[in-house]
Every structure is written in structure tokens, then in C-alpha cells.
Protein backbone atom coordinates (compact mmCIF):
# COMPACT_ATOMS: atom_id res chain seq x y z
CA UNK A 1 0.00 0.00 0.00
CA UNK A 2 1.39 3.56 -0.75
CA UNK A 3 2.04 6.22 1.16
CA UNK A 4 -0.97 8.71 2.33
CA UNK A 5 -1.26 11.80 0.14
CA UNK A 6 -1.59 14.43 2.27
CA UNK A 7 -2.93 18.01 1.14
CA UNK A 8 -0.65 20.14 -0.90
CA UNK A 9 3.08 20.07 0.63
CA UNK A 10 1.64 19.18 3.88
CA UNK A 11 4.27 16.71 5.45
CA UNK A 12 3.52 14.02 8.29
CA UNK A 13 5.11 16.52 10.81
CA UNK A 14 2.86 19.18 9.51
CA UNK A 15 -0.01 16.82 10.00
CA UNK A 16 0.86 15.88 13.38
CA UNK A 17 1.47 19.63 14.56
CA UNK A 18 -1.55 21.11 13.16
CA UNK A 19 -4.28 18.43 12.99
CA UNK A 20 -3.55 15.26 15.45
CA UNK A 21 -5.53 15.50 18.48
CA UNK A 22 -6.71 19.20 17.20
CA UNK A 23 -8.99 19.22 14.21
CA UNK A 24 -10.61 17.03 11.41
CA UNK A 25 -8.84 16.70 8.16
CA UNK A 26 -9.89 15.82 4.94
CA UNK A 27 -7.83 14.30 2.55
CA UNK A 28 -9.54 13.87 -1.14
CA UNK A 29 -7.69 10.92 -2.88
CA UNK A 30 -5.29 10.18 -0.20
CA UNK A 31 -5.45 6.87 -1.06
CA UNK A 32 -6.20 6.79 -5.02
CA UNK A 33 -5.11 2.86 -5.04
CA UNK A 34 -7.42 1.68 -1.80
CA UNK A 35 -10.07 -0.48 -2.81
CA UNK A 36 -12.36 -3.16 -1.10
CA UNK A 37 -11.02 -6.65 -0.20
CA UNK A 38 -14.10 -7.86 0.08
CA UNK A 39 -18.12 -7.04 -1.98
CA UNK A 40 -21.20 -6.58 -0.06
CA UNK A 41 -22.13 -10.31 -0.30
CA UNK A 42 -18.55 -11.50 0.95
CA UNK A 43 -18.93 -9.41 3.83
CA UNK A 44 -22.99 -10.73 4.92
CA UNK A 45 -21.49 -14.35 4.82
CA UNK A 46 -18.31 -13.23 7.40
CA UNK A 47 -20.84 -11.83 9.05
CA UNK A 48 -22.14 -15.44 9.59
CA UNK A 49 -18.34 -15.83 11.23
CA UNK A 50 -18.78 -16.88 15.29
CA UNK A 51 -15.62 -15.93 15.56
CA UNK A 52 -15.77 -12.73 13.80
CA UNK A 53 -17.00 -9.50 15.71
CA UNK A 54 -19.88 -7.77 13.66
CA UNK A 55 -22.65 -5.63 14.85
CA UNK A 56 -25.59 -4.92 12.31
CA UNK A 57 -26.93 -1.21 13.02
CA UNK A 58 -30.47 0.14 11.94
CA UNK A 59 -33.06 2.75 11.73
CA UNK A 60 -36.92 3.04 11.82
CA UNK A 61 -39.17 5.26 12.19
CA UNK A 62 -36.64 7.75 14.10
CA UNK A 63 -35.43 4.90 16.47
CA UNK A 64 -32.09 3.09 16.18
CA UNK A 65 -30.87 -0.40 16.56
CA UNK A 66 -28.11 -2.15 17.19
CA UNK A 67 -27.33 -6.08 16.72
CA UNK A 68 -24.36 -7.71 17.72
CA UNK A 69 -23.35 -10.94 15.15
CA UNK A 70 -23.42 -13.27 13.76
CA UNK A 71 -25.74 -12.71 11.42
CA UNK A 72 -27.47 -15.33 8.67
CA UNK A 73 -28.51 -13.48 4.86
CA UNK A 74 -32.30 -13.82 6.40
CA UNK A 75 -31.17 -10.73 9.12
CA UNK A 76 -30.41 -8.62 6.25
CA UNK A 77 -33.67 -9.77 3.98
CA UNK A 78 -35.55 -8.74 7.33
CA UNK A 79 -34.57 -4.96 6.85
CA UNK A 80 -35.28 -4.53 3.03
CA UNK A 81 -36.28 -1.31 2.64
CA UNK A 82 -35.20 0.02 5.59
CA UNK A 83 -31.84 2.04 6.05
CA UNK A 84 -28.82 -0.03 7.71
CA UNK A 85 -25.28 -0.67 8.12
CA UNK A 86 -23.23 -3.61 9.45
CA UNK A 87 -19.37 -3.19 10.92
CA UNK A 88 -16.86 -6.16 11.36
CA UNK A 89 -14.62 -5.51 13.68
CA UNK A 90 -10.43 -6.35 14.23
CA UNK A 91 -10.48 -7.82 10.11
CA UNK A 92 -6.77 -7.45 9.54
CA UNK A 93 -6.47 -10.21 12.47
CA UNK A 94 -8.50 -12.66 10.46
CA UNK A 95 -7.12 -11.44 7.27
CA UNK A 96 -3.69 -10.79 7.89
CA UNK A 97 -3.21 -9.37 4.02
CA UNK A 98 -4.90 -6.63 5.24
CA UNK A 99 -2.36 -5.35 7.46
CA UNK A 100 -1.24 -3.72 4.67
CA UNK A 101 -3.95 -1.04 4.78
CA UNK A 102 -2.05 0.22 7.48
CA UNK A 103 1.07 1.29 5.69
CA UNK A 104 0.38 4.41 5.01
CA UNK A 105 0.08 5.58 8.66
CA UNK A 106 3.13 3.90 9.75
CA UNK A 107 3.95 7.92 11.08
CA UNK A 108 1.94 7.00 14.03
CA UNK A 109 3.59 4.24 17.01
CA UNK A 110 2.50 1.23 16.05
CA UNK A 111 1.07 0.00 19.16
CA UNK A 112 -1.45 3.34 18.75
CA UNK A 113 -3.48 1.41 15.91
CA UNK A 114 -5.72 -0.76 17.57
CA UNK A 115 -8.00 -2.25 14.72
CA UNK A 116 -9.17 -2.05 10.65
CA UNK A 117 -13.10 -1.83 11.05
CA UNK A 118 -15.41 -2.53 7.70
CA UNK A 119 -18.46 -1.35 7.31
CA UNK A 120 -20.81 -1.30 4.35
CA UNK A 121 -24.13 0.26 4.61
CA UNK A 122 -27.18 1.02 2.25
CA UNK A 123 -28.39 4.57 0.99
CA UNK A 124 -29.23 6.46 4.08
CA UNK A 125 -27.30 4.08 6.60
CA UNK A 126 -24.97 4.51 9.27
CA UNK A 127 -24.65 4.39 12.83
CA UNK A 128 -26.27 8.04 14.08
CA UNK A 129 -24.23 10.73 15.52
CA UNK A 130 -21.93 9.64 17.64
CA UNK A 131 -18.69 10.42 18.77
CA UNK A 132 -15.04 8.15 19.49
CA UNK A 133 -12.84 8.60 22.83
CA UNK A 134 -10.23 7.19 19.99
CA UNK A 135 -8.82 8.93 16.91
CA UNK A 136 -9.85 7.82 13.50
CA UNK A 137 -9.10 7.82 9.76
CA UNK A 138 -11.97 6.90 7.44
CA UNK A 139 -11.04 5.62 4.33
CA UNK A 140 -13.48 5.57 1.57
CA UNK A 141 -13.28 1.73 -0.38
CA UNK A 142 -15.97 1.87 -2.49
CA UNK A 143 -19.47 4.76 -3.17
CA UNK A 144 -20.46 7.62 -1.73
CA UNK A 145 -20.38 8.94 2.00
CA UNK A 146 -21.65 12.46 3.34
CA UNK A 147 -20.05 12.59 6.90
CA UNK A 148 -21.19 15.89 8.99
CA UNK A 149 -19.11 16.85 12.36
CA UNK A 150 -19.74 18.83 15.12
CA UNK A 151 -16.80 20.84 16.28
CA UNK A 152 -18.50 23.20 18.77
CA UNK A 153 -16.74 21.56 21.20
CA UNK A 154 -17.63 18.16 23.53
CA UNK A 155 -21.19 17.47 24.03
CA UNK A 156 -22.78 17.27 27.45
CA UNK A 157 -25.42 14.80 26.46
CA UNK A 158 -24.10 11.33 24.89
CA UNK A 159 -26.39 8.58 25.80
CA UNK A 160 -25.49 4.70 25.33
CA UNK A 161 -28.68 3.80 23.88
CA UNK A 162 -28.88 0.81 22.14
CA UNK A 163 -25.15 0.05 22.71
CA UNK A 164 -24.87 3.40 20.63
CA UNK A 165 -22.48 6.53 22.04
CA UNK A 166 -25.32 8.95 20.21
CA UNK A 167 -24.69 12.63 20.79
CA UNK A 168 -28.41 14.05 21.80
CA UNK A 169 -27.95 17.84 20.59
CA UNK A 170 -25.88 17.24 17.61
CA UNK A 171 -25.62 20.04 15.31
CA UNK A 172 -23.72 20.00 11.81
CA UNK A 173 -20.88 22.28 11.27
CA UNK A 174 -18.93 21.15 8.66
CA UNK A 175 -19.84 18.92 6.13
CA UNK A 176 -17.34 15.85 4.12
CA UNK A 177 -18.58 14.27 0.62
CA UNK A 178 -16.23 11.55 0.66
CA UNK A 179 -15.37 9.24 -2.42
CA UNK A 180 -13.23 6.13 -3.44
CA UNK A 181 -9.77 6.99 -2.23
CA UNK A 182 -10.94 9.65 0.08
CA UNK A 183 -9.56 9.92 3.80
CA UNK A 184 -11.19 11.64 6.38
CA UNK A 185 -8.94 12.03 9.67
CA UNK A 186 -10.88 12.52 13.13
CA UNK A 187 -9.75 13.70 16.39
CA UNK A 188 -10.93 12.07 20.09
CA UNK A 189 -14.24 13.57 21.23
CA UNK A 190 -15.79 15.01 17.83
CA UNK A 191 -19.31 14.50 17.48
CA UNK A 192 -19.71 12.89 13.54
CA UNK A 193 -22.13 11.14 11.36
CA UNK A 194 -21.56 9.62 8.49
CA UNK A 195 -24.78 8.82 5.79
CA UNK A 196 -24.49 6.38 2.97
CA UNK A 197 -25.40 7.91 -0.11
CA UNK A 198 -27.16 6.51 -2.98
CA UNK A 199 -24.71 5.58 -6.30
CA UNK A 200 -24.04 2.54 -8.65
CA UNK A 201 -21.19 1.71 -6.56
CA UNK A 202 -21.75 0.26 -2.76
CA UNK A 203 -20.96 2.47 0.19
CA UNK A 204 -18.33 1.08 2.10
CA UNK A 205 -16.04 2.18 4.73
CA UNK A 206 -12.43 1.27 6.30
CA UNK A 207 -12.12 2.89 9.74
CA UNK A 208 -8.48 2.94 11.04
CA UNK A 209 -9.09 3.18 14.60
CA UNK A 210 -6.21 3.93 17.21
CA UNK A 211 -6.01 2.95 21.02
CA UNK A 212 -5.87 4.77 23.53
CA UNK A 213 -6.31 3.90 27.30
CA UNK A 214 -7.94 5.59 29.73
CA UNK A 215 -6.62 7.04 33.38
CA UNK A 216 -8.65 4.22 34.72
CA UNK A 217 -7.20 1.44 32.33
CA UNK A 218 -3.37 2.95 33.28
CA UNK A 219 -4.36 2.76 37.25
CA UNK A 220 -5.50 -0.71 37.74
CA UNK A 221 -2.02 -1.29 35.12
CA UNK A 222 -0.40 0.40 37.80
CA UNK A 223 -2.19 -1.34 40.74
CA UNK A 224 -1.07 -4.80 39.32
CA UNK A 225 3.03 -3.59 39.28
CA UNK A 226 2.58 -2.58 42.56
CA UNK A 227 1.10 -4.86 44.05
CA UNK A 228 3.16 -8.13 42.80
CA UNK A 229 6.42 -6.15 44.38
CA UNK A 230 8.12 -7.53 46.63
CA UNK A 231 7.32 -7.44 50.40
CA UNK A 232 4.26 -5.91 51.69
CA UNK A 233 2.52 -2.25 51.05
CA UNK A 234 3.10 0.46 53.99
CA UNK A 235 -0.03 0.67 56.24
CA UNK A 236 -2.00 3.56 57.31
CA UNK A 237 0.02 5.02 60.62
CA UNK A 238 -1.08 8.38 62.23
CA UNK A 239 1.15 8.98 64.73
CA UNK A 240 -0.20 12.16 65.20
CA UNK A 241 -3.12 11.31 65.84
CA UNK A 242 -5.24 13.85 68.20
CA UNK A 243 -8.04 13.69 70.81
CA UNK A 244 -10.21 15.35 68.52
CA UNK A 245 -10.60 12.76 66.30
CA UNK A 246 -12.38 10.53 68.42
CA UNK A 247 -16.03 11.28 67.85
CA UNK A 248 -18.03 7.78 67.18
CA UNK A 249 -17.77 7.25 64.10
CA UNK A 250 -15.82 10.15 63.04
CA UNK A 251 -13.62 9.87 59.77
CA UNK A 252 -11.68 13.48 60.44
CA UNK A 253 -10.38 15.26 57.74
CA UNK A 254 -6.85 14.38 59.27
CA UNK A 255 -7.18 11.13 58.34
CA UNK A 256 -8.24 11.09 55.21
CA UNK A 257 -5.20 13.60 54.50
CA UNK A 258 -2.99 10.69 55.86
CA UNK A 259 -4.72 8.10 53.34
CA UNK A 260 -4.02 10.56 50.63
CA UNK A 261 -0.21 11.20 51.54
CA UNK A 262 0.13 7.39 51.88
CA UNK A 263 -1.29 6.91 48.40
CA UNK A 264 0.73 9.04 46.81
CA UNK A 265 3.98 7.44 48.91
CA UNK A 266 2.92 4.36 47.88
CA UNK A 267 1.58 4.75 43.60
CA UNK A 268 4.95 6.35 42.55
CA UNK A 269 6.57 4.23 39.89
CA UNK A 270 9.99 4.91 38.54
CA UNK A 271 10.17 5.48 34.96
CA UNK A 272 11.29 1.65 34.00
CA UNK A 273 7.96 0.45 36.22
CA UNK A 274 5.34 2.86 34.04
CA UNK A 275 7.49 1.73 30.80
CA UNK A 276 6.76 -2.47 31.89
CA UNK A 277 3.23 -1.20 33.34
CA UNK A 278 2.19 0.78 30.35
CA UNK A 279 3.92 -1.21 27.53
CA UNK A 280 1.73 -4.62 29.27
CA UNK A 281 -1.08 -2.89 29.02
CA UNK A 282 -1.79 -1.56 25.34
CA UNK A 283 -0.22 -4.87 24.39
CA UNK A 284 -3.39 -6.62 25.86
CA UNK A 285 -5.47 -8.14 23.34
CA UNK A 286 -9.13 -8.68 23.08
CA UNK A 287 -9.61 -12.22 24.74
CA UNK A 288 -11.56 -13.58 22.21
CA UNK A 289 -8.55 -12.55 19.82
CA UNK A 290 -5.41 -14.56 21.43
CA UNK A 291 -3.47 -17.09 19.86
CA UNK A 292 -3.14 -20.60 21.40
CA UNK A 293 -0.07 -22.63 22.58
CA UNK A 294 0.73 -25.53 20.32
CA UNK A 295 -0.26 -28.62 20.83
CA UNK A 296 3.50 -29.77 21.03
CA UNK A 297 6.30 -27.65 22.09
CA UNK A 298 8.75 -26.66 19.29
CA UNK A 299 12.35 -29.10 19.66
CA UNK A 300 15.18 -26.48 18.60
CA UNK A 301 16.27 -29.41 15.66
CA UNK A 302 12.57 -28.91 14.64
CA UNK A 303 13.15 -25.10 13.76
CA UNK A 304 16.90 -25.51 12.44
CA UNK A 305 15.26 -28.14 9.75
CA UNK A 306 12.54 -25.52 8.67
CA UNK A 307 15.18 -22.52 7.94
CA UNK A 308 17.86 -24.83 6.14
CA UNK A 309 14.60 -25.49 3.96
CA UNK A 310 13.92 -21.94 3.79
CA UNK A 311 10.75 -21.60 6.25
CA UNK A 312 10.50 -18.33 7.94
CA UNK A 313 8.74 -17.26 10.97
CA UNK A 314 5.92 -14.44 11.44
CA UNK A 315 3.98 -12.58 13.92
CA UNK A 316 0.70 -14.42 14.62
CA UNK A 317 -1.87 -12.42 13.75
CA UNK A 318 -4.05 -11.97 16.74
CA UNK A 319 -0.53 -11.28 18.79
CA UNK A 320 0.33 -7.49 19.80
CA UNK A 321 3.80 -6.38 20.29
CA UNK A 322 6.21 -3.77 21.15
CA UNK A 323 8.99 -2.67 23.15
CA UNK A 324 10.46 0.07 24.78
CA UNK A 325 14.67 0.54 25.84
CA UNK A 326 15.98 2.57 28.36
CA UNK A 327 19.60 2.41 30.33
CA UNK A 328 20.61 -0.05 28.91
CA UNK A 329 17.32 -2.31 29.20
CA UNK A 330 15.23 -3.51 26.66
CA UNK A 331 12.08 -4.75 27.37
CA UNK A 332 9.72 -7.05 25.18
CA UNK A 333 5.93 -7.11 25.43
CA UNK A 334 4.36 -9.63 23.95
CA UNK A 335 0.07 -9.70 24.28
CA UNK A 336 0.14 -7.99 27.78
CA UNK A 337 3.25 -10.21 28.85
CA UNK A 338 7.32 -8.95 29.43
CA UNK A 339 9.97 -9.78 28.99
CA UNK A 340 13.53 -8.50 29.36
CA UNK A 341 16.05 -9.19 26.84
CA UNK A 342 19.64 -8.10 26.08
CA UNK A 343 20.42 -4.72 23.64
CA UNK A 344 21.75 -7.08 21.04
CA UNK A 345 18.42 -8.81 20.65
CA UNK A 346 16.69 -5.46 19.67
CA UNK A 347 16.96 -6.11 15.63
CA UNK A 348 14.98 -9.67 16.39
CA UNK A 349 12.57 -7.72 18.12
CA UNK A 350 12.11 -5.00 15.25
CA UNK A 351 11.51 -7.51 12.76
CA UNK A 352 8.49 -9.10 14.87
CA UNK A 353 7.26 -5.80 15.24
CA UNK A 354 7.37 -4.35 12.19
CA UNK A 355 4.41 -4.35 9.48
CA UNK A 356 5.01 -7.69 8.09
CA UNK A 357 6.61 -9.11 11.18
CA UNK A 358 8.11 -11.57 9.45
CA UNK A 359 11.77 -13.10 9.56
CA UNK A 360 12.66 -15.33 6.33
CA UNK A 361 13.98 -18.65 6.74
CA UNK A 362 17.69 -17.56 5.84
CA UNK A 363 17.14 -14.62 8.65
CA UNK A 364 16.00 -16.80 11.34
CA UNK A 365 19.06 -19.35 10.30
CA UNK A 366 21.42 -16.50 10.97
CA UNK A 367 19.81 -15.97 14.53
CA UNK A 368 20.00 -19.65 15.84
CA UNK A 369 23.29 -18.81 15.97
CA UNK A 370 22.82 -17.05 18.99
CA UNK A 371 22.08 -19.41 21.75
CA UNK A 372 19.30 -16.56 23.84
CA UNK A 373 17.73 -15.47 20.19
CA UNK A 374 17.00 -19.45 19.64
CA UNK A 375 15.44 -19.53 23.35
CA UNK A 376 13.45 -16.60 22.14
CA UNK A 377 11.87 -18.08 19.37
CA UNK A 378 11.43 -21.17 20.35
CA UNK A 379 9.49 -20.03 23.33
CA UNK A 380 7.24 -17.59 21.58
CA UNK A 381 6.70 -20.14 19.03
CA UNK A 382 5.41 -22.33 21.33
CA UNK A 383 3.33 -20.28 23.10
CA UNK A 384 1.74 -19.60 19.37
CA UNK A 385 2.74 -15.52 19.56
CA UNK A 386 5.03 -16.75 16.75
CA UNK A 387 3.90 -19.35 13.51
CA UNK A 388 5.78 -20.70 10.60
CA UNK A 389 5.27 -19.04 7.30
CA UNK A 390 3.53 -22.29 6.14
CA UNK A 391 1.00 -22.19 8.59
């Protein structure tokens, strides 16, 4: 996949400074070469997929509707006539070819992409007005979209109604006719809908949605560090404790100042601990989206036969990594898991971690020279983070 066109001599920097986090963007034929993978009836029949997340959305009479999969072509015959959309969720995991559609925001951290979402919806459908804690990019496949946003600022009034984050008061203020090719960048927090329009050509939708945890996600992280160290927490103490205080049932405003100080004695990490406790955490997957140990554990003569016939090794689709290296440490996170490994293992790590996240079979050979790297993969492979290219 190419690079994203961006607007005039507008670099990725530029972007970044000016629009990330800020402002919507759109970019017309960003992506002039970005087509569907998939037509309307390939997607209804992986939307018969247990194990693939979909969620069928509708409208009538004013009132929406939301389904969660999977879905048989009778649930879409049921709403003829009737305005709807349906969204399969985490698709580049089950089609790993897709990865590719994320190329061309590789100016982002990796770990910050959380998922490719497809939707395809007929004229007039779409999920409401809504809006995402998460940035997104929205790139036009295939038809016609009109997306409006609301950039007064953050609503007061967002309801959860039918599993939907609808904004109540939502009020257009800008206004997006997006076509094949067309990319249409979102910040966190922007009220949006997006319509279907009517055409020869099907509406449909690739949302590149990015993660991004919340205080609350980051504390229990936090929690969990803490509270595997060794020995035991400090204890609530008041040695100056006063006469005062001892009205039945009293909780005085001295004490609670002594819970707060030993609180904030107790939650500070050092930089390496928020590194291991945040780089665990976005690395967590979805647990109905984790690979599974092998059956039988991979013999080291096993893998050494595979490369000499030229058999690589890849990242398993469903598995999230990255890593993080500081003072001389570098530290490996593999689907919420660490681990640390030495500064010369770092190029190993890149490769699993890169787009592709792939090693060729003459690549890996080179690396069972190394005694640690062959511990490496031989333990990842049989925990299933890693497969065989033939697999």
C-alpha cells in the first residue's frame, strides 16, 4: 500500500502539529489505489463468522438499533427497505493481508493502531451521531459517503442507547462528501455522522481506529506492578493522631489527608515500572482474539530443519507487540506479557514488530546462531505468539 497523500506540501510533521488530536482533516484521494477486499455479499457471509465481531446497526421510524453478530442473509432480507449498516470488527487479524492497509500511517507508534473496522451500509445508513474517545481515519473503499461533524466543542449529552455513544444535541458544522480513495482524519471527542449515499457503486467504509487507554485502564495497570512487588505495602500510621478525632464514628479530615499522603507514597513508579506497566497494558489483546499454545512444544532441531529449507517465521496475527529501551534495558511485550532481553536482541525484536513481522527462513538461520535469540523463538513459538510461514 502507498504512502498517504496528504494536502498540498503538507508533510507528516505538519499533520501531526496542526491536525492530530486538534482538528478534522480531509484528505480527497489520499489513497487513489485503496479499494475493497471484500463485496457486499462477501462481507454478509463473514458476518455469519462466530468468531468474527460484527454488529448490524439500523433505523426506523426515528429509532435506532443495534445487533451484535453473527448474522445469517435472512437478518439482512428482514430490513429490506429500511436504512442499515453492518461493521466487522479487528479484520486485519482474520485477514492478515490486510495489514497492509495500514502502511500508510506507519507515522503513528505502532502499538497506537488498535483495529481495521469494515463497514458497508445502504443509501441512508450509518450508525447516528456519535462520537469516538479514539482517533480515527476513514477511508473511503468503495461509493459515496456524506459525513457531517460537530466541532462546537464536547457534548454534554451522549447517551449509550442501544449500545450506541449517540450525541443528543448534535448540530452540523462542517460537512465531508467523501469518495473512493478519500480519507477523512478525526480527532478524540468530535461528534460525527456519516450517511451512505445513494450511487451505482456500494458504500463502504475502512475505519483505522487507534487505542488509547484511559486514566482508569493505566491505574488498575499500575495497581497490578505494585502490588506483585516484593514485600508488603506500607499501612496507614497516624502517629499524630489527636483527641479530637475521636467522635463515634468520626472519619476526620486528618485522616483522610494521611490516606491521601500514603497513596501518593505508595503509587509512585519509577520510569522503568510505568514503561513495563504501560507497555503490558496496550499490548493486551481482546480475549476472544489470542493465539493458542501448540499442541507440542517446538524441539530447537525442529526449527533448524525448517530454515535450512527456507521456512520463515511471522507474527501471529491476533498477537500485539512492542517494546520500549531505556539504560541499557530492553524490554519485550508480547500480548500484555514482558519480557527483558539483552540490547543485542533489539533487531529480532524490530523484525516481529514491524508491518510484516516476518523473519525469512535464511534470517531466522542467521539468529540460531545465537544461543538466547534461539530460546526466544522457540518459546514464543510455542506459546503460538510466533507461527511458521507455512502455517
Amino acid at each position: 500500500m502507498q504512502s498517504l497523500r496528504l494536502p498540498g506540501a503538507m508533510t507528516p510533521a505538519d499533520f501531526l502539529a496542526q491536525y492530530w488530536q486538534k482538528k478534522a482533516l480531509m484528505m480527497p484521494a489520499a489513497l487513489p489505489e485503496a479499494v475493497s477486499p471484500f463485496t457486499p455479499e462477501e462481507l454478509e457471509v463473514l458476518c455469519g463468522d462466530s468468531e468474527i465481531e460484527s454488529r448490524l446497526v439500523w433505523s426506523d421510524e426515528g429509532q435506532w438499533h443495534l445487533r451484535p453478530g453473527p448474522f445469517t442473509s435472512g437478518d439482512f432480507a428482514r430490513l429490506d427497505g429500511l436504512p442499515w449498516t453492518v461493521l466487522l470488527q479487528d479484520i486485519e487479524k482474520h485477514f492478515p493481508e490486510l495489514q497492509a492497509y495500514m502502511k500508510p500511517f506507519d507515522f503513528l507508534p505502532r502499538w497506537r493502531i488498535e483495529d481495521l473496522m469494515i463497514s458497508y451500509a445502504t443509501p441512508g445508513g450509518g450508525v447516528g451521531p456519535h462520537l469516538d474517545n479514539y482517533d480515527v481515519f476513514l477511508v473511503q473503499l468503495s461509493g459515496h459517503r456524506r459525513w457531517r461533524g460537530d466541532t462546537r466543542g464536547r457534548p454534554s449529552e451522549v447517551t449509550d442507547h442501544a449500545g450506541l455513544r449517540q450525541v443528543e444535541d448534535f448540530r452540523a458544522s462542517e460537512e465531508w462528501d467523501v469518495t473512493r480513495g478519500d480519507v477523512l482524519y478525526l480527532p478524540p471527542g468530535l461528534p460525527h455522522w456519516g450517511t451512505a449515499s445513494a450511487g451505482e457503486s456500494p458504500c463502504l467504509t475502512l475505519s483505522v481506529g487507534l487505542r488509547a487507554p484511559g486514566a482508569d485502564e493505566i491505574l488498575r495497570a499500575a495497581a497490578d506492578i505494585l502490588a506483585s512487588g516484593p514485600g508488603t505495602m506500607a499501612r496507614y500510621t497516624d502517629p499524630d493522631l489527636g483527641v479530637a478525632e475521636s467522635v463515634p464514628g468520626l472519619i476526620s479530615r486528618a485522616s483522610v489527608g494521611r490516606a491521601r499522603a500514603l497513596l501518593e507514597r505508595s503509587s509512585r513508579l519509577d520510569n522503568q515500572e510505568l514503561a513495563i506497566c504501560f507497555g503490558r497494558l496496550v499490548t493486551e489483546p481482546k480475549p476472544w482474539l489470542t493465539s493458542e499454545p501448540r499442541e507440542q512444544v517446538v524441539a530447537a532441531k525442529e526449527l533448524h530443519a525448517r530454515a535450512e529449507a527456507g521456512i520463515g517465521i511471522k507474527r501471529h496475527p491476533f498477537s500485539l507487540m512492542a517494546w520500549h529501551q531505556a539504560d541499557g534495558a530492553l524490554d519485550f511485550f508480547v500480548d500484555g506479557d514482558h519480557m527483558k532481553l539483552p540490547d543485542h536482541l533489539l533487531q529480532l525484536v524490530l523484525s516481529f514488530c514491524a508491518d510484516d513481522g516476518t523473519l525469512t527462513g535464511a534470517e531466522v538461520a542467521t539468529w540460531l546462531e545465537d544461543s538466547l535469540a534461539t530460546e526466544v523463538l522457540l518459546h514464543f513459538l510455542s506459546l503460538g505468539k510466533l507461527i511458521f510461514e507455512d502455517e
